[in-house]
Protein backbone atom coordinates (compact mmCIF):
# COMPACT_ATOMS: atom_id res chain seq x y z
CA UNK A 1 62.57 -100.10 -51.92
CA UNK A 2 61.24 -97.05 -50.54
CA UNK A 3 57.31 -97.32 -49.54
CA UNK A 4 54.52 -95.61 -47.96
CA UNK A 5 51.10 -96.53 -46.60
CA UNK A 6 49.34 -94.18 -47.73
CA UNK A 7 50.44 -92.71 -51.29
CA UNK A 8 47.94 -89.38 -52.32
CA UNK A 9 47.38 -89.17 -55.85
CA UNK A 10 47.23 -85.83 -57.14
CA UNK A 11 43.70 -84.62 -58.40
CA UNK A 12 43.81 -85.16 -62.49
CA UNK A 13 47.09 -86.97 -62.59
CA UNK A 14 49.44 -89.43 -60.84
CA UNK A 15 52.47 -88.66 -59.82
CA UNK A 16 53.63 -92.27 -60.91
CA UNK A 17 55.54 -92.45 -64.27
CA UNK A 18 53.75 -94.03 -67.40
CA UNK A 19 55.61 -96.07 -70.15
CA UNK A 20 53.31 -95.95 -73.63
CA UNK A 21 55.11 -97.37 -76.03
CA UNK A 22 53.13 -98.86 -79.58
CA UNK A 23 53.10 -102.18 -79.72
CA UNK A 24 53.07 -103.86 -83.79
CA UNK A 25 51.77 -107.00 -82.70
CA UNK A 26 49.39 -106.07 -80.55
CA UNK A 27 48.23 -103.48 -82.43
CA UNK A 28 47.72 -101.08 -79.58
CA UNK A 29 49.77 -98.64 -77.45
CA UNK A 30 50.79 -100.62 -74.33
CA UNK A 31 51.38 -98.70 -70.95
CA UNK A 32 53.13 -100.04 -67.86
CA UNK A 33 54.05 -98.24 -64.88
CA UNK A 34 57.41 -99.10 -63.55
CA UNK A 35 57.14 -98.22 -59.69
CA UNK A 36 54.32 -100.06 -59.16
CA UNK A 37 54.70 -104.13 -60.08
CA UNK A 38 52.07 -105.25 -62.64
CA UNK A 39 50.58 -102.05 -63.11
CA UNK A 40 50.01 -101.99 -66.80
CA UNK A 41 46.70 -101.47 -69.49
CA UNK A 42 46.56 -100.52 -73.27
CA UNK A 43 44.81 -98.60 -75.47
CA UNK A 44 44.31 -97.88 -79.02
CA UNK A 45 44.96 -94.72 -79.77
CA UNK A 46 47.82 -92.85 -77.58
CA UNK A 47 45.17 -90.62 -75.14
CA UNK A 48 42.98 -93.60 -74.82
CA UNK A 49 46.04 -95.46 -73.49
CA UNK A 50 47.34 -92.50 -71.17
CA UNK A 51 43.47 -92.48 -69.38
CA UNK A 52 43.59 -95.97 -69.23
CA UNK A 53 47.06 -95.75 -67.55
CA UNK A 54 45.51 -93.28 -65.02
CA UNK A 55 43.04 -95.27 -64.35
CA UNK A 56 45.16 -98.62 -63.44
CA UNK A 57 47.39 -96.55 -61.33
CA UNK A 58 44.39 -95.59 -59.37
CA UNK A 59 42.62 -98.93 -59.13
CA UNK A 60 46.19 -100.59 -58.24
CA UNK A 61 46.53 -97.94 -55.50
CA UNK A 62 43.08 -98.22 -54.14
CA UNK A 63 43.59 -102.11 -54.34
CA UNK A 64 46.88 -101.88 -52.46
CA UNK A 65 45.25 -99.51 -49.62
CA UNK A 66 42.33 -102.11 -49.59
CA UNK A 67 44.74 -105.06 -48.81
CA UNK A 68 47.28 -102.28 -46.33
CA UNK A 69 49.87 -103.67 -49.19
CA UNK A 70 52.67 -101.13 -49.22
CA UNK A 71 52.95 -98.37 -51.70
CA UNK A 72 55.62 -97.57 -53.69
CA UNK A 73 56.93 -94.00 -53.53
CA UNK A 74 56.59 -92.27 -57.30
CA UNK A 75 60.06 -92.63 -58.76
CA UNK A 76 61.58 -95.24 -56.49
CA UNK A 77 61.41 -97.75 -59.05
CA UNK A 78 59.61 -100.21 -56.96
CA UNK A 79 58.16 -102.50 -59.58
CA UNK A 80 61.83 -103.34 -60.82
């Protein structure tokens, strides 16, 4: 898995990927991020999901800098 230390976010948007997909039974649109493990939130309309999913990408990346955890690089698939 490719990593680096010190992964710069873009100003506005992530370069990571987002997943939204509507969930029935939890009757909300669910977002993961794949290259970074456990990143995920939900929302209940689609936009309210897709901020929310900026928002854990940047809280799991400032977590992961806090802890000198490495950092995925966007598209290396690194939380599969």
């Amino acid at each position: 898995m490719e990593t680096q230390r010190g992964a710069v976010v873009q100003e506005g948007r992530s370069p990571y990927r987002m997943e939204i997909v509507w969930s029935a039974e939890d009757d909300a649109y669910v977002v993961t991020v794949p290259d970074l493990p456990g990143c995920m939130t939900h929302g209940a309309t689609y936009a309210e999901a897709a901020a929310r999913g900026e928002n854990a990408i940047a809280t799991w990346l400032a977590a992961a800098r806090h802890w000198h955890d490495p950092i995925p690089l966007p598209g290396s698939g690194g939380g599969r």
